[in-house]
Each structure stands twice: as C-alpha cells, then as structure tokens.
N, C-alpha and C. Protein backbone atom coordinates (compact mmCIF):
# COMPACT_ATOMS: atom_id res chain seq x y z
N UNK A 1 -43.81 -40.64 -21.15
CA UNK A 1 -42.57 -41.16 -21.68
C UNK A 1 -41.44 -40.23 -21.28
N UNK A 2 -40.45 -40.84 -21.34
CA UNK A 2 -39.33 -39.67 -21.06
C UNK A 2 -38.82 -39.04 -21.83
N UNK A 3 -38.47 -37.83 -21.60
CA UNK A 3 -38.01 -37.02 -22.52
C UNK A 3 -36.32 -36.77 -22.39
N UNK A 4 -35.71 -37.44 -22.23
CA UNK A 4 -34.11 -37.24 -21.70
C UNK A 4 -33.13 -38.33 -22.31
N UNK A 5 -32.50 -37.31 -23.27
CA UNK A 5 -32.04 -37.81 -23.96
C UNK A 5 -30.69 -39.31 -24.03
N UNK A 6 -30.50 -38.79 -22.68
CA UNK A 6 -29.37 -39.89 -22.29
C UNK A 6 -30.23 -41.00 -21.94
N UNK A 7 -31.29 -41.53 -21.47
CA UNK A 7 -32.18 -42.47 -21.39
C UNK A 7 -31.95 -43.40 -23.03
N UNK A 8 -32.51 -42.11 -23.96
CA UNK A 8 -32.66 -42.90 -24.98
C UNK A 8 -31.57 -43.27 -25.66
N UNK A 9 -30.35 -42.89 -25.14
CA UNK A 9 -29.28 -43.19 -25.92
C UNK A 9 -28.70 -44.61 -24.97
N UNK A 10 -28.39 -44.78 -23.87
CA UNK A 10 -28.79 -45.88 -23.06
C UNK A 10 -29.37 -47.19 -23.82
N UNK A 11 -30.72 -46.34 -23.89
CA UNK A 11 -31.74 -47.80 -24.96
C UNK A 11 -30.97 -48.44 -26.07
N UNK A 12 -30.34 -47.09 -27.00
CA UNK A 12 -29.64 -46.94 -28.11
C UNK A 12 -28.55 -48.27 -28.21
N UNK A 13 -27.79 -47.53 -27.40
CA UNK A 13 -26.54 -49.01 -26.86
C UNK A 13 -27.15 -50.27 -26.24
N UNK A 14 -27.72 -49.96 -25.63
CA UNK A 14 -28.20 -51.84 -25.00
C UNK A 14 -28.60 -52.03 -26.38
N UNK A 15 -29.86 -51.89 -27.23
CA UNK A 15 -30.14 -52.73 -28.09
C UNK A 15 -28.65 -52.90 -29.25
N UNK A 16 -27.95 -51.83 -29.21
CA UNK A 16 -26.93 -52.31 -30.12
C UNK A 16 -26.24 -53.43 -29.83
N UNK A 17 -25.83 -53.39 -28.56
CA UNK A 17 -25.23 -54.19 -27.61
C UNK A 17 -25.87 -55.62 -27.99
N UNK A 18 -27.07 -55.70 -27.64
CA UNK A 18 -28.17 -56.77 -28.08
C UNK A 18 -28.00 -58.08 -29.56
N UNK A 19 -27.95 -57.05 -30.23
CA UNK A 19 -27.50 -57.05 -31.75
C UNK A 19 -26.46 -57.54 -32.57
N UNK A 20 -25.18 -56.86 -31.33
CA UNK A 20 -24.18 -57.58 -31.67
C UNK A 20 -24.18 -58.97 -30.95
N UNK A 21 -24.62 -59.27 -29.78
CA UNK A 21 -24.68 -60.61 -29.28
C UNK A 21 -25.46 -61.56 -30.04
N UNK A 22 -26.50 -60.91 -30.65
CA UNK A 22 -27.50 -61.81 -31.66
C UNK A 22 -26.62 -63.01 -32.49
N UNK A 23 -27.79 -64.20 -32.54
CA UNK A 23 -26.98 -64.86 -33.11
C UNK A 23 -27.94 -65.55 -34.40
N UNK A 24 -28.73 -64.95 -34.10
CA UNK A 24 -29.87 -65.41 -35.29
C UNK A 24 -30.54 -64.01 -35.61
N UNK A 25 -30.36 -64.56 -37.19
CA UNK A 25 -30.02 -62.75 -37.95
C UNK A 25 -31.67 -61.80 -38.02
N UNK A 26 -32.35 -62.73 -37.77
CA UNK A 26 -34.05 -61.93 -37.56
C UNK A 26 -33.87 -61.06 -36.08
N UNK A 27 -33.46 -61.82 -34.92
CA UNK A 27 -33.00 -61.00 -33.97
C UNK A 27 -31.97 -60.06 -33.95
N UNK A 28 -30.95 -60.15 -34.55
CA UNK A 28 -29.91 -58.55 -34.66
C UNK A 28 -30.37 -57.67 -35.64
N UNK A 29 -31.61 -58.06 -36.89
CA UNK A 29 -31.93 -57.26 -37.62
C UNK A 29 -32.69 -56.25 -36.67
N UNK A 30 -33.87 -56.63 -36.00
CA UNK A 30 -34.55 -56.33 -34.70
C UNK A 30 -34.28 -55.54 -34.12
N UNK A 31 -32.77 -56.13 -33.64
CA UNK A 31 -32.52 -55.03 -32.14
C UNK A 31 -31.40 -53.94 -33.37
N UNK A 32 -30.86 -53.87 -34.19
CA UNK A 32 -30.69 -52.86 -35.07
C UNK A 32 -31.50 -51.88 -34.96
N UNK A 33 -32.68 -52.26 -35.82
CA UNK A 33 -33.62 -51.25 -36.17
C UNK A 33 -33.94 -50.42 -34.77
N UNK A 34 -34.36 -51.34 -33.69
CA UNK A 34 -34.34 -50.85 -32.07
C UNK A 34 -33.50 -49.94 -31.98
N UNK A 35 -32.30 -50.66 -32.39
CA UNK A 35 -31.07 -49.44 -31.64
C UNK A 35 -31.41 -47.76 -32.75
N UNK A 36 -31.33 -48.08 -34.04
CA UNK A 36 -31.86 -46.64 -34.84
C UNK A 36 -33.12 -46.25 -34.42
N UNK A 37 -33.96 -46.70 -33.54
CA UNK A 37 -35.32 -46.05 -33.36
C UNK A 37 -34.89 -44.87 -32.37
N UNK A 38 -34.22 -45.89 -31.44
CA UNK A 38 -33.90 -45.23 -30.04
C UNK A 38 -32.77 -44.04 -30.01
N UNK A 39 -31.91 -43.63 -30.83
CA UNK A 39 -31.16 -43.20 -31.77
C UNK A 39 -31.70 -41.89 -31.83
N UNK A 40 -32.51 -42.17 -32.82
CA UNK A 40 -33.44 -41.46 -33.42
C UNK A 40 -34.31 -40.29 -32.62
N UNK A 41 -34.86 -40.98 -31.14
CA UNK A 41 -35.64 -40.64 -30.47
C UNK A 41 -34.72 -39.14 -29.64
N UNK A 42 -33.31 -40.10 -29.43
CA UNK A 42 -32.39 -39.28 -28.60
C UNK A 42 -32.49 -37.74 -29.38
N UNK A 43 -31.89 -38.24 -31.00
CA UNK A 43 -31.50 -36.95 -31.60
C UNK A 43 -33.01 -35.81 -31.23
N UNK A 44 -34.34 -36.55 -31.55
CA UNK A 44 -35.36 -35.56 -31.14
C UNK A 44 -35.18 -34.89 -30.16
N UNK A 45 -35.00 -35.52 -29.33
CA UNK A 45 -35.13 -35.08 -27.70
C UNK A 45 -34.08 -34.25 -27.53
N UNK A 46 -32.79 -34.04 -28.30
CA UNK A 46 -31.69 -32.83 -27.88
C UNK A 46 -32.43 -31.89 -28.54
N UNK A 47 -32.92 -32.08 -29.70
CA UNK A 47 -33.40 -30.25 -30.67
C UNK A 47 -34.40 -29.87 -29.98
N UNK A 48 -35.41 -30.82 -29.40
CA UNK A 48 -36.66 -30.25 -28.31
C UNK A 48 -35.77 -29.62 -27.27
N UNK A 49 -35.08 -29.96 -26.63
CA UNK A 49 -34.53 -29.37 -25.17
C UNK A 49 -33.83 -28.36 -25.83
N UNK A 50 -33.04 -27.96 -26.84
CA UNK A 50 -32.26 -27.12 -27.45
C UNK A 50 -33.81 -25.54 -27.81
N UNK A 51 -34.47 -26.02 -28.87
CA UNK A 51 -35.74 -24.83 -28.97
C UNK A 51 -36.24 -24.42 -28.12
N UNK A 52 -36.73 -25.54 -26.44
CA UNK A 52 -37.21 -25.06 -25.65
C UNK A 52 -36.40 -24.02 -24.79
N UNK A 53 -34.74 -24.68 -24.76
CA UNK A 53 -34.29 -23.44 -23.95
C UNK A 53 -34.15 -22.15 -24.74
N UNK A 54 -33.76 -21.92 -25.84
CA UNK A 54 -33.87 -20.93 -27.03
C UNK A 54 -35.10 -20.73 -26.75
N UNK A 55 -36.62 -20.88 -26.87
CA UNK A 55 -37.69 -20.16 -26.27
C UNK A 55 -37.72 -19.31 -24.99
N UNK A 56 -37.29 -20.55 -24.44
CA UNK A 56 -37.57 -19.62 -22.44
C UNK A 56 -36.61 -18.75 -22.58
N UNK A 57 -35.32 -18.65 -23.03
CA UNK A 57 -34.98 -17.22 -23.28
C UNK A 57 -34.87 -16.09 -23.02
N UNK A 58 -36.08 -16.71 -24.59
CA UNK A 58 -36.30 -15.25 -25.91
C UNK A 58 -37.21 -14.63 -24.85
N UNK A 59 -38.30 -15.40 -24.23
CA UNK A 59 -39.28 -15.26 -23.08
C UNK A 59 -38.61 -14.30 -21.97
N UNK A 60 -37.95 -14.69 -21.36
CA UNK A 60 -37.30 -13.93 -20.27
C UNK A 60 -36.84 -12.66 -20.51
N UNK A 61 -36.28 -12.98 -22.19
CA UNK A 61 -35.43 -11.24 -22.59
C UNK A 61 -36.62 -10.48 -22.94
N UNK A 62 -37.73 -11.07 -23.69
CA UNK A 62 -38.91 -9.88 -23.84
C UNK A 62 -39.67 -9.70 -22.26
N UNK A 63 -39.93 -10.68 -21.58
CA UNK A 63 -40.83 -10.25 -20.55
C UNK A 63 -39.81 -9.10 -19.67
N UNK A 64 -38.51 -8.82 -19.26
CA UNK A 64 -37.62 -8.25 -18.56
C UNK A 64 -37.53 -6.97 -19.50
N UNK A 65 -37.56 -6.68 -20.99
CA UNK A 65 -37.28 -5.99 -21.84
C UNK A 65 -38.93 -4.91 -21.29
N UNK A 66 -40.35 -5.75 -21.54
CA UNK A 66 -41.11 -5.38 -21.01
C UNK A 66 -41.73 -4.50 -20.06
N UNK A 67 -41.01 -5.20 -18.92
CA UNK A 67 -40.95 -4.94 -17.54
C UNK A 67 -40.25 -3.47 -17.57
N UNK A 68 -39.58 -3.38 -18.13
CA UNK A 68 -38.08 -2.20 -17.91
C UNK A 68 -38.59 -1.12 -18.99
N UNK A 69 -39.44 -1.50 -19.55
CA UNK A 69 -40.38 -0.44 -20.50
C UNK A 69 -41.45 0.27 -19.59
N UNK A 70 -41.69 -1.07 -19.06
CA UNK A 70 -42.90 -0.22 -18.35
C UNK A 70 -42.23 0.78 -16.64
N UNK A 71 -41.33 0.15 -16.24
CA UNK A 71 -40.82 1.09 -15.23
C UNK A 71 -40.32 2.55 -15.62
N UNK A 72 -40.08 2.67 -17.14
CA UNK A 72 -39.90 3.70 -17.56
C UNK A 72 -40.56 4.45 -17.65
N UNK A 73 -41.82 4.04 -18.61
CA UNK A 73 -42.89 4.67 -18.36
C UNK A 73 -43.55 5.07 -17.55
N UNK A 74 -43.40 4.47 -16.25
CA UNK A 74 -44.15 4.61 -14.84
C UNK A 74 -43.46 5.80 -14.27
N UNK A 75 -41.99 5.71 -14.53
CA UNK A 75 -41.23 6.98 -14.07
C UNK A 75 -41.30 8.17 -14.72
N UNK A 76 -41.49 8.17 -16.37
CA UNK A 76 -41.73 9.31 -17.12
C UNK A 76 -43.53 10.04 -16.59
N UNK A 77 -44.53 8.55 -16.20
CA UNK A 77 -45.37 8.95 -15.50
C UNK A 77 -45.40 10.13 -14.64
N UNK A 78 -44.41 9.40 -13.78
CA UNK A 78 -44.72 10.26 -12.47
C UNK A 78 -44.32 11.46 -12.63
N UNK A 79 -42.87 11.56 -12.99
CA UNK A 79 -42.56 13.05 -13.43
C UNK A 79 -43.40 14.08 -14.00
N UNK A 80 -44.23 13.41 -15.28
CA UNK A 80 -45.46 14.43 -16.05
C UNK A 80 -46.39 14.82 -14.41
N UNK A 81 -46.97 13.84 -13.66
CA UNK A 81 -48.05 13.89 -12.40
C UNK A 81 -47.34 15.24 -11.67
N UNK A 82 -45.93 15.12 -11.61
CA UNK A 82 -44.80 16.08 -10.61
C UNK A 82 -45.30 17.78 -11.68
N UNK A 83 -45.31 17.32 -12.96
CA UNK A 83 -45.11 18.63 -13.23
C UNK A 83 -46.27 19.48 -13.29
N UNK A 84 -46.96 18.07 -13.30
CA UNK A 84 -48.68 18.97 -13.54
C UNK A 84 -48.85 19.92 -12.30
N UNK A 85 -48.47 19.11 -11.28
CA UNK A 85 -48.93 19.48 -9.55
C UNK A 85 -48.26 21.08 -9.81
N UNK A 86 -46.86 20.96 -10.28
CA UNK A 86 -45.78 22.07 -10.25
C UNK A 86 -47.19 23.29 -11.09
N UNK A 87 -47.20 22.97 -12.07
CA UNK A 87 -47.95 23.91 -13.12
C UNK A 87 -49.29 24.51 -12.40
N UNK A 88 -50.18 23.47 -11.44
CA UNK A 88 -51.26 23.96 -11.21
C UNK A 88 -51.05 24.81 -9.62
N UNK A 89 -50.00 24.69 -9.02
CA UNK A 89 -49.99 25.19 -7.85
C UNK A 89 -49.54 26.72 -8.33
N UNK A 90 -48.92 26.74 -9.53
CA UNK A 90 -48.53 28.08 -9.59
C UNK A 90 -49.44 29.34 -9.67
C-alpha cells in the first residue's frame, strides 16, 4: 500500500468530491465516511514519515557521535603504543 501522504489526501478529496455530487443520501453518507477514512490514513502517514525522520537522525547523530569516539580513542591509542616504544627504547 502506499505510504504517501498526498496520495491519501487525493483519495480524501475525490471521495469528498464524490459526496458532494451524491444524490442519494446512502451514497454521500459512503463516500463521507471514505473521505474521513482516507483523511485519516493521510494524518497517519505524516506522524510515520515525521518519527521516522526524527529516528534516522537520532541514528546518524549517535552512529557519527560513535564513530568520533572511537577515532579518539584510536588516536589516544596510538599515542599510549608511541609512548610505550619511547619508554622501552630508553
């Protein structure tokens, strides 16, 4: 199914659209409820795309936060390796 929200808002209006053309009230009740389903679906589909980008992120700032921990460490590494060499050659 799709996940994009302008799709479902699309749906949203045609069936409203629908609804108002209705001329027999079982059919505009119908495409009503249609149009609030589809509505409905849209509003989901912005807070999903909204958390997911707020996830990938939070993702990117810890994995880079990570990353930049560990180059530190790799460098405080090497320096200790530098000093050992220094200490044992003496």
């Amino acid at each position: 199914m799709n996940d994009n929200p302008d799709f479902y808002r699309t749906r949203a209006e045609e069936e409203q659209a629908n609804a108002d053309a209705a001329t027999l009230d079982n059919v505009r009740d119908r495409c009503e409820r249609a149009a609030k389903a589809w509505a409905t679906m849209a509003d989901r589909a912005e807070r999903t795309q909204t958390m997911r980008l707020t996830r990938e992120a939070a993702t990117r700032e810890s994995v880079a936060a990570a990353r930049s921990a560990q180059s530190i460490g790799s460098a405080g590494s090497a320096d200790l390796h530098a000093d050992l060499r220094k200490a044992t050659a003496d």
